[in-house]
PDB file of N, CA and C in Angstrom:
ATOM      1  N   UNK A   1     -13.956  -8.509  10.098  1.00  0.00           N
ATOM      2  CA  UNK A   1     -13.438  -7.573   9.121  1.00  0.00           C
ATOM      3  C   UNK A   1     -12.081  -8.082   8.633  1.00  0.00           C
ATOM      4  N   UNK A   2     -11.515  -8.299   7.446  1.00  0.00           N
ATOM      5  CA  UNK A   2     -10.610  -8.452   6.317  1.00  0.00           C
ATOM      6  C   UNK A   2      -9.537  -7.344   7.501  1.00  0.00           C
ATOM      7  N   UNK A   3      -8.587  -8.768   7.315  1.00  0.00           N
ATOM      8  CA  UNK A   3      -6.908  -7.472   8.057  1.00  0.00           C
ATOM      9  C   UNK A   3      -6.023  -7.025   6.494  1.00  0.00           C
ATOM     10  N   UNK A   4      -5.289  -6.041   7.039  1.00  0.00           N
ATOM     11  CA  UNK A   4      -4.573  -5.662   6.010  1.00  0.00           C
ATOM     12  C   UNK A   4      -3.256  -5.981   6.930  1.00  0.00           C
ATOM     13  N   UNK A   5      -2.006  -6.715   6.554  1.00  0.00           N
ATOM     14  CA  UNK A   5      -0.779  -7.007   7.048  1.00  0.00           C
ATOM     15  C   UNK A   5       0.403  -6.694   6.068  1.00  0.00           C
ATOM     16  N   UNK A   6       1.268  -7.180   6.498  1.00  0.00           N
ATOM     17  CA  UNK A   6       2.339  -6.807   5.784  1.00  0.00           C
ATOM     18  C   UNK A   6       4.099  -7.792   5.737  1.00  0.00           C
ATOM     19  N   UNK A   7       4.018  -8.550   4.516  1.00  0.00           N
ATOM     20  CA  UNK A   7       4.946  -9.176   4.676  1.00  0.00           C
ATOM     21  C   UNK A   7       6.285  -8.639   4.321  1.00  0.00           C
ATOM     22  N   UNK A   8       7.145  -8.352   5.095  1.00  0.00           N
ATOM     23  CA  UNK A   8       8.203  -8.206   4.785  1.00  0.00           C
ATOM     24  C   UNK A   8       9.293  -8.491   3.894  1.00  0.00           C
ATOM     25  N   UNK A   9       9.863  -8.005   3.021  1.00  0.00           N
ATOM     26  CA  UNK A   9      10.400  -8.409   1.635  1.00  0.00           C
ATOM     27  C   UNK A   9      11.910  -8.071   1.186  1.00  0.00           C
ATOM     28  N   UNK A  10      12.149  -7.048   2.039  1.00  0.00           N
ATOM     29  CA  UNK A  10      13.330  -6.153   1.713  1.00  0.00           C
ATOM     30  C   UNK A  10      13.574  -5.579   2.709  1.00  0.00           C
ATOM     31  N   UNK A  11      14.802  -4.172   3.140  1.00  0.00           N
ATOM     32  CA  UNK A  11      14.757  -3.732   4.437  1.00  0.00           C
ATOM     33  C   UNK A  11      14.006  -2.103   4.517  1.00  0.00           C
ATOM     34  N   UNK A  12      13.288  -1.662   3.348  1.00  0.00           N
ATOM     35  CA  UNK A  12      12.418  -1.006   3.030  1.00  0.00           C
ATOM     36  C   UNK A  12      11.171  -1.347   2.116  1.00  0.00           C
ATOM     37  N   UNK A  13      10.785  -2.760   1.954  1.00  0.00           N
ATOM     38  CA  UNK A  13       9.760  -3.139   1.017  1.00  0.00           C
ATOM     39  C   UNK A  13       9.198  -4.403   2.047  1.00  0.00           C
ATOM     40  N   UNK A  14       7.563  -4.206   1.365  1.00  0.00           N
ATOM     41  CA  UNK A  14       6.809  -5.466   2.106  1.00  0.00           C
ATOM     42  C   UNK A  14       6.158  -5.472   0.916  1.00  0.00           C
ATOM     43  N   UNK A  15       5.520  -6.728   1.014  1.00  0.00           N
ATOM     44  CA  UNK A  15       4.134  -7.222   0.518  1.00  0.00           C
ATOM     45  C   UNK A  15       2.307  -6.986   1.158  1.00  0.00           C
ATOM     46  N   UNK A  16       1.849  -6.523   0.225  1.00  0.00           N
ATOM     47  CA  UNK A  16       0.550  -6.227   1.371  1.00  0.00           C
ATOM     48  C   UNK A  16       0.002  -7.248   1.264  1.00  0.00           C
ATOM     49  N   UNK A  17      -1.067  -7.610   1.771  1.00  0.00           N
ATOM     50  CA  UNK A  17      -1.682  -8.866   2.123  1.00  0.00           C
ATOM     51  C   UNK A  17      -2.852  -8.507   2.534  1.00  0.00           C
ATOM     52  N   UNK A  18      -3.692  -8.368   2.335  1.00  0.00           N
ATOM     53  CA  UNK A  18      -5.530  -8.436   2.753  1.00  0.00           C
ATOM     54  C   UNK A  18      -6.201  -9.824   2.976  1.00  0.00           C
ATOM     55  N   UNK A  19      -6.135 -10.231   4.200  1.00  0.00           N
ATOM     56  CA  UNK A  19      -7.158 -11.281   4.126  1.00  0.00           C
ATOM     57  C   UNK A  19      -6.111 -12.783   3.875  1.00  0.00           C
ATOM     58  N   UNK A  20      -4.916 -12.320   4.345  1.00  0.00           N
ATOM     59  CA  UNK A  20      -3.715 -13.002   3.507  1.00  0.00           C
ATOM     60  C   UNK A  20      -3.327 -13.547   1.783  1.00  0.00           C
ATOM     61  N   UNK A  21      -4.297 -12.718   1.120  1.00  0.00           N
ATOM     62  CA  UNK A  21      -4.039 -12.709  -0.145  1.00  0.00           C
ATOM     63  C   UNK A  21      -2.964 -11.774  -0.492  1.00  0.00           C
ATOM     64  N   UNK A  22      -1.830 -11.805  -1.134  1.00  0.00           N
ATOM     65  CA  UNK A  22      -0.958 -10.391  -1.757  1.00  0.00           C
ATOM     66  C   UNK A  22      -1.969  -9.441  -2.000  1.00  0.00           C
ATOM     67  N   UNK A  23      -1.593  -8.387  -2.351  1.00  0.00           N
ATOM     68  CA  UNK A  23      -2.659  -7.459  -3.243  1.00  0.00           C
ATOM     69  C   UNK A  23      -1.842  -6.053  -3.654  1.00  0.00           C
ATOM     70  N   UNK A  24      -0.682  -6.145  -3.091  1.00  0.00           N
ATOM     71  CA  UNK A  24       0.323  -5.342  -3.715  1.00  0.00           C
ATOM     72  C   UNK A  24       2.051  -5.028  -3.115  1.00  0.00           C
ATOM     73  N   UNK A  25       2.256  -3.960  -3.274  1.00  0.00           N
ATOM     74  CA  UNK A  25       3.489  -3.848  -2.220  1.00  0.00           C
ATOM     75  C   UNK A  25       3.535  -2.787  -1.776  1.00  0.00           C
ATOM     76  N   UNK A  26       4.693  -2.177  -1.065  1.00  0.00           N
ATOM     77  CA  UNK A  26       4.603  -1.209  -0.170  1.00  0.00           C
ATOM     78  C   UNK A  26       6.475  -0.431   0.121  1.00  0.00           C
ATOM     79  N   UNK A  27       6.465   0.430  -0.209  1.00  0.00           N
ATOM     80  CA  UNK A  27       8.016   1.081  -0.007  1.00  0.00           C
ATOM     81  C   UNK A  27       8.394   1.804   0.641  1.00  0.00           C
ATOM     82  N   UNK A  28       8.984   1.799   1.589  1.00  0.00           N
ATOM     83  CA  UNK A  28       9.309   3.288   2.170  1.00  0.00           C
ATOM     84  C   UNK A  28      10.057   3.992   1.545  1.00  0.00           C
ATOM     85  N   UNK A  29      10.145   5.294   1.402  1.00  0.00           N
ATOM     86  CA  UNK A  29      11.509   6.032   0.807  1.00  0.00           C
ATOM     87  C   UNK A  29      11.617   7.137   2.384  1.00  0.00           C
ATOM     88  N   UNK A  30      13.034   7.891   1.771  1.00  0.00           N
ATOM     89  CA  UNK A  30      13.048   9.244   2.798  1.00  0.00           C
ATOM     90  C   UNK A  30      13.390  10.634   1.484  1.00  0.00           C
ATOM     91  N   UNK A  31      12.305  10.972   1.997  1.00  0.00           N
ATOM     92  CA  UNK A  31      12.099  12.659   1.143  1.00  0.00           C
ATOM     93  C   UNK A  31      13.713  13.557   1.355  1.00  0.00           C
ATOM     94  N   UNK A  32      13.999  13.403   0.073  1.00  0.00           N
ATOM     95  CA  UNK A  32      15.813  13.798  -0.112  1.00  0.00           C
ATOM     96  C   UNK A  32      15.858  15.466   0.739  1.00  0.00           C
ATOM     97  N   UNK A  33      14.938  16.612   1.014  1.00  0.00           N
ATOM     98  CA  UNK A  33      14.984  17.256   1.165  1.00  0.00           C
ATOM     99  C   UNK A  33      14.373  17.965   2.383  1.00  0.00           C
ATOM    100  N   UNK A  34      13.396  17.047   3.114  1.00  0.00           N
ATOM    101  CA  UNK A  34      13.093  17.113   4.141  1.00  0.00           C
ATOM    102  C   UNK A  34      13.832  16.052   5.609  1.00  0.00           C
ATOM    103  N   UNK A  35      13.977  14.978   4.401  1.00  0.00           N
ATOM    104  CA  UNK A  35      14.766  13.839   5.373  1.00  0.00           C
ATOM    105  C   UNK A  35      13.425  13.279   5.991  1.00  0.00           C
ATOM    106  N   UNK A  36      12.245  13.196   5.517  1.00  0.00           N
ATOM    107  CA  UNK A  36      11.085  12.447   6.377  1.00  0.00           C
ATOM    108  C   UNK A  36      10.835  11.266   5.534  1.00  0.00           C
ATOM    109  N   UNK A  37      10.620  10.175   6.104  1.00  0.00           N
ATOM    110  CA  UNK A  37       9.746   9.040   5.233  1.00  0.00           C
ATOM    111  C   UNK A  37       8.505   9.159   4.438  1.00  0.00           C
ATOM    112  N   UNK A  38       8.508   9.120   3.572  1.00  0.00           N
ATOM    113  CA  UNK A  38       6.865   8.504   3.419  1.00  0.00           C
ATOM    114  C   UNK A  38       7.195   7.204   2.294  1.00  0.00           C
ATOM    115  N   UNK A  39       5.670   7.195   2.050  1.00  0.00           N
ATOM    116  CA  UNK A  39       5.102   5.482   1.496  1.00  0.00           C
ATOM    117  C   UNK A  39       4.554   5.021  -0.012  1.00  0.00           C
ATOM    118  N   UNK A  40       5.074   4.515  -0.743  1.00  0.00           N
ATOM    119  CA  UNK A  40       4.328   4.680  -1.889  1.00  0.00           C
ATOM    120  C   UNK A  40       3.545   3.546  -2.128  1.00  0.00           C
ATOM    121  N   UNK A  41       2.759   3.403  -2.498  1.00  0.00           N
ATOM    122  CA  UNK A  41       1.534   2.068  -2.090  1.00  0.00           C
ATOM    123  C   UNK A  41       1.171   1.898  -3.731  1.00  0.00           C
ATOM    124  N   UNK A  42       1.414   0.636  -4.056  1.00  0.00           N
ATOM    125  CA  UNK A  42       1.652   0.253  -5.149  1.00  0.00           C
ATOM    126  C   UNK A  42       0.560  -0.967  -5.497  1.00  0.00           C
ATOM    127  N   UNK A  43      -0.695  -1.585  -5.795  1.00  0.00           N
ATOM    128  CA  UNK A  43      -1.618  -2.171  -5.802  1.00  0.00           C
ATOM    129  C   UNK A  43      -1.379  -3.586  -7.031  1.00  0.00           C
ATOM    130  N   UNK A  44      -1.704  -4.404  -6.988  1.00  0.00           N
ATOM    131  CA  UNK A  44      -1.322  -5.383  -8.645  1.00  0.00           C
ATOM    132  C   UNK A  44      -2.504  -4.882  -9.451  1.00  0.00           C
ATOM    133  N   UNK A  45      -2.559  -4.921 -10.726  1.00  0.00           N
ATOM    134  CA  UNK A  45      -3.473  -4.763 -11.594  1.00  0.00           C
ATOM    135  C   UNK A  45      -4.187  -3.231 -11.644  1.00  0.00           C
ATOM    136  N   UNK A  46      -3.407  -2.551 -11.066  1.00  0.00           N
ATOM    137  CA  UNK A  46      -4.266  -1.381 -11.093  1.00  0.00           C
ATOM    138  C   UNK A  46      -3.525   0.064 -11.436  1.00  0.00           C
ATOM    139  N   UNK A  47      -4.372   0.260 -12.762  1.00  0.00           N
ATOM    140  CA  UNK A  47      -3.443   1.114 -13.870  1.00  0.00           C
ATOM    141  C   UNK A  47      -3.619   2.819 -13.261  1.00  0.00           C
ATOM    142  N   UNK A  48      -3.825   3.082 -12.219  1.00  0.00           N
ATOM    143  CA  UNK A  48      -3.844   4.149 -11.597  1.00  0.00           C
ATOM    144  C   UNK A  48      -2.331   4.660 -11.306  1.00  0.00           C
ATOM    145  N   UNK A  49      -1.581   3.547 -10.927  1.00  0.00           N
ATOM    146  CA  UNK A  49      -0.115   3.374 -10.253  1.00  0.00           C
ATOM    147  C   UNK A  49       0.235   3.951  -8.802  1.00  0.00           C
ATOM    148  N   UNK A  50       0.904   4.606  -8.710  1.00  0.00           N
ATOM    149  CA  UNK A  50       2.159   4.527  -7.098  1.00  0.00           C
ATOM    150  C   UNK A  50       0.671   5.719  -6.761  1.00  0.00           C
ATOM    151  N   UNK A  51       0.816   5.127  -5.018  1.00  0.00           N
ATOM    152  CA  UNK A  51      -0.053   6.202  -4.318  1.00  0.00           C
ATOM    153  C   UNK A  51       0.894   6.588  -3.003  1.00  0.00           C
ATOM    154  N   UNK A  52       1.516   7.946  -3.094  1.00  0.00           N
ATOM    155  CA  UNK A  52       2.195   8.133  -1.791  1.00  0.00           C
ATOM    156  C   UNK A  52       1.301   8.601  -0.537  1.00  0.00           C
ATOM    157  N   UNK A  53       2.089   8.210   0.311  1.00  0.00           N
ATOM    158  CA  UNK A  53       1.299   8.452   1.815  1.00  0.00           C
ATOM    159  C   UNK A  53       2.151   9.332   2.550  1.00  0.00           C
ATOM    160  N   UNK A  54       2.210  10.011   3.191  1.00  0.00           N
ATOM    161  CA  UNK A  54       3.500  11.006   3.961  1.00  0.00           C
ATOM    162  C   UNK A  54       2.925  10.768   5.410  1.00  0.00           C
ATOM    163  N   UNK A  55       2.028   9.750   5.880  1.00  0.00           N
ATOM    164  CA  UNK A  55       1.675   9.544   7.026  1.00  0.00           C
ATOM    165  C   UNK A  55       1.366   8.075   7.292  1.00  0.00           C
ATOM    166  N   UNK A  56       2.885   7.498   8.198  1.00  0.00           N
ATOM    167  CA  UNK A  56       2.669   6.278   8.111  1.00  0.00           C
ATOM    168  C   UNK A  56       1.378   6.004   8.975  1.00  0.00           C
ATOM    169  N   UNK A  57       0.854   6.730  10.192  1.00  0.00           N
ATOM    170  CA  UNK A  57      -0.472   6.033  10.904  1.00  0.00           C
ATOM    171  C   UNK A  57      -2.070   5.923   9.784  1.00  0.00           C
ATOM    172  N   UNK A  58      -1.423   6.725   8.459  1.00  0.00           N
ATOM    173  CA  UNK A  58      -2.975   6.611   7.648  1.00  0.00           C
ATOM    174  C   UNK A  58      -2.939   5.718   6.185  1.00  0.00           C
ATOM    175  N   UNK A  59      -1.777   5.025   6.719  1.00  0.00           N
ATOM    176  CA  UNK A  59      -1.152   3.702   5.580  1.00  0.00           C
ATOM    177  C   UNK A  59      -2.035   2.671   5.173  1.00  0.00           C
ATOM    178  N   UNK A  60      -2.919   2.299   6.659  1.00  0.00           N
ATOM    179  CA  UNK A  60      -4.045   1.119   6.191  1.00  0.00           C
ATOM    180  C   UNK A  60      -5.109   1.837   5.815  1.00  0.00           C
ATOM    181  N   UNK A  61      -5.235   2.944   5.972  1.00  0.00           N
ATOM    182  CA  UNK A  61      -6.828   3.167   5.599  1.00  0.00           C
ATOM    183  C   UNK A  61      -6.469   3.689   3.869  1.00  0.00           C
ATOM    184  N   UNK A  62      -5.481   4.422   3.314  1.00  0.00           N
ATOM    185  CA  UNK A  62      -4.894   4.079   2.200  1.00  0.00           C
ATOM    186  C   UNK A  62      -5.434   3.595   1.072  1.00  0.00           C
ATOM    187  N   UNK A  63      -4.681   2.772   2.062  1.00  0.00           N
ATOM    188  CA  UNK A  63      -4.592   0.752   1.268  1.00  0.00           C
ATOM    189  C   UNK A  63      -6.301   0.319   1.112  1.00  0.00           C
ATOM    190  N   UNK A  64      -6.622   0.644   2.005  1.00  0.00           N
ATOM    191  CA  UNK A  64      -8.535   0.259   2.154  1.00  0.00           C
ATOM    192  C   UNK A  64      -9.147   0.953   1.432  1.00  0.00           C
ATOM    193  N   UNK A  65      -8.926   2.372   1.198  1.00  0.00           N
ATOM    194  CA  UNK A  65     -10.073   2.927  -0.098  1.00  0.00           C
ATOM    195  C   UNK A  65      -9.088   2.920  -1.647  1.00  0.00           C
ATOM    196  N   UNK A  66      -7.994   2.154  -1.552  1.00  0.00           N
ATOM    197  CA  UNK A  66      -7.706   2.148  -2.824  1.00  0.00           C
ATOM    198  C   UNK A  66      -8.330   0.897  -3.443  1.00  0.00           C
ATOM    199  N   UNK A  67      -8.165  -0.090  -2.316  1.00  0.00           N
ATOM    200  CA  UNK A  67      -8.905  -1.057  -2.568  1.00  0.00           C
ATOM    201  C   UNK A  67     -10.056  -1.154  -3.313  1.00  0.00           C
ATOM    202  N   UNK A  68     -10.578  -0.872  -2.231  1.00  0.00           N
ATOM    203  CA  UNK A  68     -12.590  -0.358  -2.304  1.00  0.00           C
ATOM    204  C   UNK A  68     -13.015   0.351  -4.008  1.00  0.00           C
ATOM    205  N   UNK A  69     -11.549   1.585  -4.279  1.00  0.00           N
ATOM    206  CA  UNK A  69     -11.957   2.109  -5.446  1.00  0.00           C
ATOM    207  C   UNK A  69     -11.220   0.999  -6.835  1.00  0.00           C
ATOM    208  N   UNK A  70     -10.746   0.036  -6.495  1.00  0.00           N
ATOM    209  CA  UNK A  70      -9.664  -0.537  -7.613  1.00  0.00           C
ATOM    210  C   UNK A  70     -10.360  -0.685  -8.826  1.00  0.00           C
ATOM    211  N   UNK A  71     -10.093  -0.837 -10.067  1.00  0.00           N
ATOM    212  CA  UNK A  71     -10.440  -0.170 -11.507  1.00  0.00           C
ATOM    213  C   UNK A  71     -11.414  -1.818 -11.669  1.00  0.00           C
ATOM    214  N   UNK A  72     -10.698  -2.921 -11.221  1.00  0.00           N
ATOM    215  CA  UNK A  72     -10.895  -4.154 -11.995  1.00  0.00           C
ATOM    216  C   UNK A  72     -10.893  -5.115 -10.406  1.00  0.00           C
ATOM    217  N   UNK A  73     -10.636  -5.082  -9.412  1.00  0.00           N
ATOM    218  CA  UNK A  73     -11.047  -5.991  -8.397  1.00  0.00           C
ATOM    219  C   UNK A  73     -11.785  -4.878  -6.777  1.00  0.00           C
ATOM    220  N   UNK A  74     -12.143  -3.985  -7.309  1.00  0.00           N
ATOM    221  CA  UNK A  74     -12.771  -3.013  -5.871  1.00  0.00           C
ATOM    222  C   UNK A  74     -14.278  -4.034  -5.605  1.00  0.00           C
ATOM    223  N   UNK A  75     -14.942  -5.129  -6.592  1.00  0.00           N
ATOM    224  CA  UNK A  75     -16.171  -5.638  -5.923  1.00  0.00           C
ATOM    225  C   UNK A  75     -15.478  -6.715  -4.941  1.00  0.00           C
ATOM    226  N   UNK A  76     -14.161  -6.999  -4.893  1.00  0.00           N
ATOM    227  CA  UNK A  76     -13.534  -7.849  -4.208  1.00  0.00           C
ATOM    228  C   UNK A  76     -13.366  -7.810  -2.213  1.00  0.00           C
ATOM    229  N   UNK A  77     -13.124  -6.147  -2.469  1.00  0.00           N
ATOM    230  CA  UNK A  77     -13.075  -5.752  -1.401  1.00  0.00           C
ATOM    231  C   UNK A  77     -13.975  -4.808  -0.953  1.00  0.00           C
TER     232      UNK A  77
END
């Protein structure tokens, strides 16, 4: 099975990587009003745009059905 990893880029930004191909990036922010993290998952080529996550343990699976659904490379994955 295809890994999903994460290259590090910034001291809140990575690169995603499937399979060690890029395939998008990845941000943390902290919610100004709760003070919690979450994730905005950002894909290349795919005119849907930013997908937030408010749960970093459900970050790869995410990343895996955005994949799966992507407008112009989902037969990829």
């Amino acid at each position: 099975m295809p890994r999903i990893t994460f290259q590090k880029t910034g001291e809140d930004e990575a690169t995603i990587r499937y399979d060690d191909e890029a395939v998008g990036d990845l941000y943390r922010h902290e919610d100004p009003i709760t003070g919690k993290p979450f994730y905005l998952i950002l894909l290349s080529e795919d005119w849907r745009g930013w997908l937030r996550c408010n749960d970093r343990s459900k970050v790869h699976d995410q990343i895996r059905l955005r994949l799966a659904s992507h407008p112009t490379l989902g037969w990829k994955y």
